[in-house]
PDB file of N, CA and C in Angstrom:
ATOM      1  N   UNK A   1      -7.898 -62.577 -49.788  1.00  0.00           N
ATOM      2  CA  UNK A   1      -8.552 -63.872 -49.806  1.00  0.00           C
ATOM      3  C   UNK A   1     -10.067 -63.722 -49.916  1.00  0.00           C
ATOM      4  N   UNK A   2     -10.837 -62.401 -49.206  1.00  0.00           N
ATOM      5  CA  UNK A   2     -11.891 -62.447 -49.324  1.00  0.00           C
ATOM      6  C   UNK A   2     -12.499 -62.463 -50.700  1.00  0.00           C
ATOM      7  N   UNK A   3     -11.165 -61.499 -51.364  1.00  0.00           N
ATOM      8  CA  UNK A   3     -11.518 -61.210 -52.643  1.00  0.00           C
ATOM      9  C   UNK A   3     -12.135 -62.123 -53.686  1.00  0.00           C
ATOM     10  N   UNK A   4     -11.082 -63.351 -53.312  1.00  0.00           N
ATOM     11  CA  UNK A   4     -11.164 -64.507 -54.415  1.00  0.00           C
ATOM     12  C   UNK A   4     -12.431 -65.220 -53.741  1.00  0.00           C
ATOM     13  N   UNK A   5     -13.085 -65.162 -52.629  1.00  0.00           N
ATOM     14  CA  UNK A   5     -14.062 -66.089 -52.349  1.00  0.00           C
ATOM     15  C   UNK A   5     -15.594 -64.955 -52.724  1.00  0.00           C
ATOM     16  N   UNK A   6     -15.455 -63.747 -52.801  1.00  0.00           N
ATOM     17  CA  UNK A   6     -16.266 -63.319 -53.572  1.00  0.00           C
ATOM     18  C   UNK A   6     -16.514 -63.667 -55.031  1.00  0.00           C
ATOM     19  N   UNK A   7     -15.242 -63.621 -55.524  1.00  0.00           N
ATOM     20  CA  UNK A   7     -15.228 -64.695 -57.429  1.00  0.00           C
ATOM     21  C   UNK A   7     -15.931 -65.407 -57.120  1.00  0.00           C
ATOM     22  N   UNK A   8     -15.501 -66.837 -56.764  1.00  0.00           N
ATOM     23  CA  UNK A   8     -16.178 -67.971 -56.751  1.00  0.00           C
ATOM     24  C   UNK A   8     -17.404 -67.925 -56.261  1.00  0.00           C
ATOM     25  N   UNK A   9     -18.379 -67.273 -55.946  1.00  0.00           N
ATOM     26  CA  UNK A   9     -19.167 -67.517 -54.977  1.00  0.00           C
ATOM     27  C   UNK A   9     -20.725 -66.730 -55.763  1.00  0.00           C
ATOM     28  N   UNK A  10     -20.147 -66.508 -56.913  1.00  0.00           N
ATOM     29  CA  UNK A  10     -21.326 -66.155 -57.992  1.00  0.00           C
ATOM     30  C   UNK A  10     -21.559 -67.377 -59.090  1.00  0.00           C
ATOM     31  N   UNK A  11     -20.668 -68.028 -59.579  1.00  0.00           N
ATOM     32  CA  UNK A  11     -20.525 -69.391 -60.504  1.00  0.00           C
ATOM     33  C   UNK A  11     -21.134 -70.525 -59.629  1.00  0.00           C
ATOM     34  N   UNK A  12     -20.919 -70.001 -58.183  1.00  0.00           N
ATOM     35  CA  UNK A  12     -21.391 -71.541 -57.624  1.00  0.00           C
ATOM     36  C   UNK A  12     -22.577 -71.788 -57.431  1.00  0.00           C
ATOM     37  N   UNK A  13     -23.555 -70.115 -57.127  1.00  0.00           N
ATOM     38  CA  UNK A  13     -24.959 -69.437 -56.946  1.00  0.00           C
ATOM     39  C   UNK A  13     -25.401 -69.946 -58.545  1.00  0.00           C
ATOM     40  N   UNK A  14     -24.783 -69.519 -59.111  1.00  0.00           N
ATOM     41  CA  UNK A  14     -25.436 -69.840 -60.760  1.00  0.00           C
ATOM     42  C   UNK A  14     -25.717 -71.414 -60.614  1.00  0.00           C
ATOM     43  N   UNK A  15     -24.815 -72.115 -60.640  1.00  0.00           N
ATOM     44  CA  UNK A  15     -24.776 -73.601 -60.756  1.00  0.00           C
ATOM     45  C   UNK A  15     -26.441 -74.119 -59.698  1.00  0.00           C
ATOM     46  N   UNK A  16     -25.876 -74.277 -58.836  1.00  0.00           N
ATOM     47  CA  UNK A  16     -26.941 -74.052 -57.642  1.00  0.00           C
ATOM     48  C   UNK A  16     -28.353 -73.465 -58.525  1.00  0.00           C
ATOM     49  N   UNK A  17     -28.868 -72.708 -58.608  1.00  0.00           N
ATOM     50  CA  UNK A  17     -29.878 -71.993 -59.038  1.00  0.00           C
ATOM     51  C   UNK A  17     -30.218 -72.983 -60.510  1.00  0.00           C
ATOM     52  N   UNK A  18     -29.509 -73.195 -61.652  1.00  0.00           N
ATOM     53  CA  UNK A  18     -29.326 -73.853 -62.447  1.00  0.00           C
ATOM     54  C   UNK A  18     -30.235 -75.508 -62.381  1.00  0.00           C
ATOM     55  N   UNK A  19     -29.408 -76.134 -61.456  1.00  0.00           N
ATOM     56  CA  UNK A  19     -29.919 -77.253 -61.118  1.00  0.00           C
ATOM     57  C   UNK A  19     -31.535 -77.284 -60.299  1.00  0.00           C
ATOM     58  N   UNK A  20     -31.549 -76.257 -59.540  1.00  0.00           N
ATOM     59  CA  UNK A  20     -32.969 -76.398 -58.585  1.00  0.00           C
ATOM     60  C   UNK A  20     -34.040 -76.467 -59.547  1.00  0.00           C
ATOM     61  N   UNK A  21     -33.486 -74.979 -60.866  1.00  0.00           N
ATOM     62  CA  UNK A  21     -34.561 -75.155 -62.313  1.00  0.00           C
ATOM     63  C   UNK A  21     -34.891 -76.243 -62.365  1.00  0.00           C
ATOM     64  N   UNK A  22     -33.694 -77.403 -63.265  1.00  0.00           N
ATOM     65  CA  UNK A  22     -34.126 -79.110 -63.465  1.00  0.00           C
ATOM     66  C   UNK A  22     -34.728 -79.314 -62.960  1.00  0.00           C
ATOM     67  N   UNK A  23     -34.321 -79.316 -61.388  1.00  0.00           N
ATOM     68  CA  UNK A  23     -34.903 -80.125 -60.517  1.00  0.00           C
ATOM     69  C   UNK A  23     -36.595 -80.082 -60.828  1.00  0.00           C
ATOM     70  N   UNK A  24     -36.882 -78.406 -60.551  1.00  0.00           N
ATOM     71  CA  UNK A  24     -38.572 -78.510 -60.594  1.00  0.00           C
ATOM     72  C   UNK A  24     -39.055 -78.762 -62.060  1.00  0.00           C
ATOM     73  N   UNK A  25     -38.628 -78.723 -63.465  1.00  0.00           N
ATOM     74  CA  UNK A  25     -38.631 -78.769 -64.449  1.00  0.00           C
ATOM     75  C   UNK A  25     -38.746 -80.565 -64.669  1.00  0.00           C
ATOM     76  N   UNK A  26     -37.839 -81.126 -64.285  1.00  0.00           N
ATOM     77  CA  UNK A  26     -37.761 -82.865 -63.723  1.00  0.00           C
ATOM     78  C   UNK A  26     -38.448 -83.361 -63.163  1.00  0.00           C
ATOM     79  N   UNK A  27     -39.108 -82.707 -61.896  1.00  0.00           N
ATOM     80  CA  UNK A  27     -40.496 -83.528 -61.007  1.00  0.00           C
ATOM     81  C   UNK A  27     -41.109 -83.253 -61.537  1.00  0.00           C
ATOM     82  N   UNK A  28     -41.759 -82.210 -62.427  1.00  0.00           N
ATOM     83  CA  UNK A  28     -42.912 -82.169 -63.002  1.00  0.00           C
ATOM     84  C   UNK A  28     -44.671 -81.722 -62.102  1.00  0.00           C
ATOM     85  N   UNK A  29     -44.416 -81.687 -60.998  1.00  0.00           N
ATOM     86  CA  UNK A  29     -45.382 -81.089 -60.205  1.00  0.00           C
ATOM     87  C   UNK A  29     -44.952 -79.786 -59.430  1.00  0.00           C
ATOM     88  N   UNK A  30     -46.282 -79.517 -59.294  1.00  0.00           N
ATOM     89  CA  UNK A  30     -46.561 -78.035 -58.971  1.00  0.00           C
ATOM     90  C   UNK A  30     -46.009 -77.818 -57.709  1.00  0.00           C
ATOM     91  N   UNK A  31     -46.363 -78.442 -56.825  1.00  0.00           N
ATOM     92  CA  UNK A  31     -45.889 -78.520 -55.062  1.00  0.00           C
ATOM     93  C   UNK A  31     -44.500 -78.594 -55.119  1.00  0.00           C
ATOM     94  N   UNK A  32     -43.808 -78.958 -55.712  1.00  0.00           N
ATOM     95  CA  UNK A  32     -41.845 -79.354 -55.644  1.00  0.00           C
ATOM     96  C   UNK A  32     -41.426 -77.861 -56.798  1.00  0.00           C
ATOM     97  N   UNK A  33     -42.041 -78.074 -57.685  1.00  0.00           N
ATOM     98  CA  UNK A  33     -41.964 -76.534 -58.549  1.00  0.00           C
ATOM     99  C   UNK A  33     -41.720 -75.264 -57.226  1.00  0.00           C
ATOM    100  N   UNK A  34     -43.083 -75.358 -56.468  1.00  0.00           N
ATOM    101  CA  UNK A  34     -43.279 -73.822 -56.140  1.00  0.00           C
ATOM    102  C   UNK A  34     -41.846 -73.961 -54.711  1.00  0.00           C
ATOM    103  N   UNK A  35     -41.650 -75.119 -53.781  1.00  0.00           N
ATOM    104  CA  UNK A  35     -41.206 -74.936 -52.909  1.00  0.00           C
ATOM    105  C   UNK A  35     -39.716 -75.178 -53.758  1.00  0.00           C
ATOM    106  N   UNK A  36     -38.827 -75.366 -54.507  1.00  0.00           N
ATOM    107  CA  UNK A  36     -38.008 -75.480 -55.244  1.00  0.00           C
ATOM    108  C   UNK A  36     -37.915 -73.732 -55.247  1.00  0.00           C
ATOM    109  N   UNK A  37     -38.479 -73.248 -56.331  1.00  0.00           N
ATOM    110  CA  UNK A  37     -38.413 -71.440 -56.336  1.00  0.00           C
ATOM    111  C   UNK A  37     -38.322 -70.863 -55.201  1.00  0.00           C
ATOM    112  N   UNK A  38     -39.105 -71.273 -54.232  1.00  0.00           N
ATOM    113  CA  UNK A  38     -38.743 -70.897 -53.016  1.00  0.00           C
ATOM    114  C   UNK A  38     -37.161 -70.594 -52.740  1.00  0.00           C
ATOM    115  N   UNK A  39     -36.721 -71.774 -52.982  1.00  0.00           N
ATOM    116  CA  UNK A  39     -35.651 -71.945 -52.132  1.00  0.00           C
ATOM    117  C   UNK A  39     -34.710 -71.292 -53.265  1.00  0.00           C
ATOM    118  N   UNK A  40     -35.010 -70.813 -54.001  1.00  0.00           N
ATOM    119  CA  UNK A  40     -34.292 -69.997 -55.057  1.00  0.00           C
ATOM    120  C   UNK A  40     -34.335 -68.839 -54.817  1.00  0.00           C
ATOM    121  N   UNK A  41     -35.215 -68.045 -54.579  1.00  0.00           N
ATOM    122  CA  UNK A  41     -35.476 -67.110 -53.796  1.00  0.00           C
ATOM    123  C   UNK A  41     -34.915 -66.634 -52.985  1.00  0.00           C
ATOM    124  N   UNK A  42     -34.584 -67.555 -51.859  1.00  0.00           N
ATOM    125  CA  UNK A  42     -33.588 -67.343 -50.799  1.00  0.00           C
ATOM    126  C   UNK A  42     -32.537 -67.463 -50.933  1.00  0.00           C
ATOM    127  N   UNK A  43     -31.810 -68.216 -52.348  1.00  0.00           N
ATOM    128  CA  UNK A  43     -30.953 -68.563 -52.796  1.00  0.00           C
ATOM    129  C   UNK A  43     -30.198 -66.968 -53.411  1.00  0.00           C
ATOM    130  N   UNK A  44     -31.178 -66.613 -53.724  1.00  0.00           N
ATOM    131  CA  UNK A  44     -30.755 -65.282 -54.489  1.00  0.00           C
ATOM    132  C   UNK A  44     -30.514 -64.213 -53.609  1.00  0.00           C
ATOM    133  N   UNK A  45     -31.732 -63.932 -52.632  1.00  0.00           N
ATOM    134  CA  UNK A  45     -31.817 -62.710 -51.199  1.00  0.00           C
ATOM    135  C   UNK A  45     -30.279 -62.772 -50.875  1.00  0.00           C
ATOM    136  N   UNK A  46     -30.164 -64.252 -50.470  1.00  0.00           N
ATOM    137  CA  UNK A  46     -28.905 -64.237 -49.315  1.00  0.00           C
ATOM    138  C   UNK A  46     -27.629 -64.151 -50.056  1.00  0.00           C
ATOM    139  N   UNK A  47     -27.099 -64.450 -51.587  1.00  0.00           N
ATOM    140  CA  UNK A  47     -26.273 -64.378 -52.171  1.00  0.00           C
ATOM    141  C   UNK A  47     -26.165 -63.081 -53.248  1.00  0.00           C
ATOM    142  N   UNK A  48     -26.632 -62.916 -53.684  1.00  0.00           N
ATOM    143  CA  UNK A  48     -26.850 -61.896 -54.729  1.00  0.00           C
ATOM    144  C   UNK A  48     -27.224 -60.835 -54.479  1.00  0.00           C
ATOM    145  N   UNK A  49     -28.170 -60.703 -53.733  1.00  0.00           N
ATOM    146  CA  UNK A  49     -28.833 -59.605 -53.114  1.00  0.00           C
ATOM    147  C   UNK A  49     -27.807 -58.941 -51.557  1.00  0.00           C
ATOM    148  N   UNK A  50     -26.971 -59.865 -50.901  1.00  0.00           N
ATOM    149  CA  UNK A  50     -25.958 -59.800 -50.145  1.00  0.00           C
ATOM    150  C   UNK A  50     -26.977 -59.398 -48.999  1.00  0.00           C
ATOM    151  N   UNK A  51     -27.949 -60.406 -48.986  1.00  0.00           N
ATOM    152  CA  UNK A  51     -28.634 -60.164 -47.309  1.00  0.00           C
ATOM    153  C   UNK A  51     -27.734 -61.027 -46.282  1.00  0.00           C
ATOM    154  N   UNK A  52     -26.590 -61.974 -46.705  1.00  0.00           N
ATOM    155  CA  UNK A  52     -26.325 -62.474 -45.778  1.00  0.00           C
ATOM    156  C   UNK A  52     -25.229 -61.709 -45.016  1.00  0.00           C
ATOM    157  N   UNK A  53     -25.083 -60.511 -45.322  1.00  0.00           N
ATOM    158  CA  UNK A  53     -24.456 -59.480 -44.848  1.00  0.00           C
ATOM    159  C   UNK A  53     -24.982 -58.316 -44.253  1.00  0.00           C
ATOM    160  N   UNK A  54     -26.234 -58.166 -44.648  1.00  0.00           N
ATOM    161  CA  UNK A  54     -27.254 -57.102 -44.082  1.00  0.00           C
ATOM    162  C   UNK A  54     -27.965 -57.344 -42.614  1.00  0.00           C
ATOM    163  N   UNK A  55     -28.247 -56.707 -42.100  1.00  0.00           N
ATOM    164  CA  UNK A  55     -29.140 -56.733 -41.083  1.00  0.00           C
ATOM    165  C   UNK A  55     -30.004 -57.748 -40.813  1.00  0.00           C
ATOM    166  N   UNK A  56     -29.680 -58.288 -39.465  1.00  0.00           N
ATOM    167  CA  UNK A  56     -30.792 -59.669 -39.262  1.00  0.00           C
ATOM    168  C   UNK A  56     -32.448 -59.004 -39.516  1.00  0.00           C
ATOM    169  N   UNK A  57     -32.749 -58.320 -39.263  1.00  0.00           N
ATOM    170  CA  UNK A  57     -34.104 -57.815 -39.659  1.00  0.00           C
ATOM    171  C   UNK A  57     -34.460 -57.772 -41.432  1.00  0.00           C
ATOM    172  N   UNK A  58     -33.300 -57.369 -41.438  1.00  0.00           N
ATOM    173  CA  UNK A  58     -34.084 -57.170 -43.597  1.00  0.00           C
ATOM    174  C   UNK A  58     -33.649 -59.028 -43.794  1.00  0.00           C
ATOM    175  N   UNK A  59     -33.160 -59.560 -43.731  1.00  0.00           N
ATOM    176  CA  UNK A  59     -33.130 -61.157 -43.735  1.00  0.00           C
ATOM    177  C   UNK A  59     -34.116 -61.464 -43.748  1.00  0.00           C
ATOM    178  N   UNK A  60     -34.542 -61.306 -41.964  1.00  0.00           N
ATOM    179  CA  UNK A  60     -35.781 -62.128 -41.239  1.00  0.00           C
ATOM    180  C   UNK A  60     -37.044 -61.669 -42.491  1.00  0.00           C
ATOM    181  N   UNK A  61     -37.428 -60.247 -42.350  1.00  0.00           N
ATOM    182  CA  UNK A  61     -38.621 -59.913 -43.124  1.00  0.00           C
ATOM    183  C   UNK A  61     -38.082 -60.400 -44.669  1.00  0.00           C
ATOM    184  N   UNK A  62     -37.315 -60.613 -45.148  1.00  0.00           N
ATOM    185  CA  UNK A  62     -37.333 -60.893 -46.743  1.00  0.00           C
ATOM    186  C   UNK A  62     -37.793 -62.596 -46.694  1.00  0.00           C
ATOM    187  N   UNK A  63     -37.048 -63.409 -45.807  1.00  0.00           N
ATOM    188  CA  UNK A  63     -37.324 -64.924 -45.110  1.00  0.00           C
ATOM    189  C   UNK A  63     -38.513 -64.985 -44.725  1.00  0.00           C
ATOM    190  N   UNK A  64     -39.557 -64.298 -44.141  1.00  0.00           N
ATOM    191  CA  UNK A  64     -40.681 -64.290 -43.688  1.00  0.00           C
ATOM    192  C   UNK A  64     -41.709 -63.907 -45.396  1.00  0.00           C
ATOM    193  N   UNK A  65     -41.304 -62.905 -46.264  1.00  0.00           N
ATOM    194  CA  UNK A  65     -41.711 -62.515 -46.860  1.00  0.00           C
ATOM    195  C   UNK A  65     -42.303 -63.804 -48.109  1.00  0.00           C
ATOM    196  N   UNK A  66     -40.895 -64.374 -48.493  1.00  0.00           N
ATOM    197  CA  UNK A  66     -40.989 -65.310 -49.360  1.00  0.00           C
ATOM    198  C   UNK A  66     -41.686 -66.769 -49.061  1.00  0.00           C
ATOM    199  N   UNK A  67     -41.593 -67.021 -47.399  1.00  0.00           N
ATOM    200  CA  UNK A  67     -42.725 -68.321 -47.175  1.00  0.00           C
ATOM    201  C   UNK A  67     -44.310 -67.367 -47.483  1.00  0.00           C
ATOM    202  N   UNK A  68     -44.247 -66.487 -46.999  1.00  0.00           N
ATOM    203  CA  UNK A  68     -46.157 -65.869 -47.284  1.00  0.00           C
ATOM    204  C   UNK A  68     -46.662 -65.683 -48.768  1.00  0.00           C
ATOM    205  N   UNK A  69     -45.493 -65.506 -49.789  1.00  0.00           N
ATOM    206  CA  UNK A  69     -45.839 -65.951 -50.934  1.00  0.00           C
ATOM    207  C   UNK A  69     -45.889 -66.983 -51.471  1.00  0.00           C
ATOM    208  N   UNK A  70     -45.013 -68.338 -50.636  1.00  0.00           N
ATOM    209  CA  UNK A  70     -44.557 -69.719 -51.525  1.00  0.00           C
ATOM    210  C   UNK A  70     -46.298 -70.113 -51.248  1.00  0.00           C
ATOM    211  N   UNK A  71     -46.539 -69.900 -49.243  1.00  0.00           N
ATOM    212  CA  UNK A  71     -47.982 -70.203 -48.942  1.00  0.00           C
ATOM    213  C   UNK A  71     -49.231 -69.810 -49.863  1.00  0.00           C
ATOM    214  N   UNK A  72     -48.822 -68.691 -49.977  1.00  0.00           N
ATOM    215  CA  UNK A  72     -50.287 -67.810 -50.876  1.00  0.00           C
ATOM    216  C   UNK A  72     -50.213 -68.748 -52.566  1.00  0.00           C
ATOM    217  N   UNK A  73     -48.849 -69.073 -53.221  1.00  0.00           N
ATOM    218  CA  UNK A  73     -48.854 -69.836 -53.757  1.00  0.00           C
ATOM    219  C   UNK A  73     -49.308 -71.183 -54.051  1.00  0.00           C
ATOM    220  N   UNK A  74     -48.937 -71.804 -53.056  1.00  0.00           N
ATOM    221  CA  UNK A  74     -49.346 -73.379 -52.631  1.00  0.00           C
ATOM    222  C   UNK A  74     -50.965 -73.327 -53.066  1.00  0.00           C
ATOM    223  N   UNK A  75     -51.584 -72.174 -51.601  1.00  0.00           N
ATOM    224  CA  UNK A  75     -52.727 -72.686 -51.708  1.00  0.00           C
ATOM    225  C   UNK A  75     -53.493 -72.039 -53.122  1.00  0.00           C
ATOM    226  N   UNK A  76     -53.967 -71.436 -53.597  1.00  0.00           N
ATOM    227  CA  UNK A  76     -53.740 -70.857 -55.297  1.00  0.00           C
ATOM    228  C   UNK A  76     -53.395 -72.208 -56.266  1.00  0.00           C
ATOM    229  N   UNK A  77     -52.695 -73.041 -55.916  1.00  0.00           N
ATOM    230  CA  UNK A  77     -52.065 -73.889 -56.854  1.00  0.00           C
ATOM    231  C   UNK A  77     -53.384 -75.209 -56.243  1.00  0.00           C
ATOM    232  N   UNK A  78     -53.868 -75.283 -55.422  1.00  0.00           N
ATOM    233  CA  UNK A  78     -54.500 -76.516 -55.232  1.00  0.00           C
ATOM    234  C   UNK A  78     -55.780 -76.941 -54.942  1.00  0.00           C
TER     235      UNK A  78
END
């Protein structure tokens, strides 16, 4: 069973990831752009990258990692 919820669970990451694009592509501003990627980001770490299986520490620092860039971003952007 795990097997088959590993299948599914890359098509649904795609989809997901897919739409957040629009999404920031659709608002059209920079601030919903950068925190949108963000959350793509994490979208990817925790699925793709299979941190949601790894060590609460490589999580935390990859989770910590990606707000200090969305921040360093933000402010850069304004």
């Amino acid at each position: 069973m795990e097997h088959l919820a590993a299948r599914t669970k890359r098509p649904i990451t795609l989809v997901v990831l897919l739409v957040l694009a629009l999404l920031s592509v659709w608002s059209g501003r920079l601030e919903i752009a950068l925190a949108l990627a963000s959350l793509k980001a994490l979208v990817v770490g925790l699925v793709l990258m299979e941190l949601d299986h790894a060590n609460r520490v490589h999580l935390a620092v990859f989770t910590a990692w990606v707000v200090v860039v969305a921040f360093g971003a933000w402010l850069l952007a304004t």
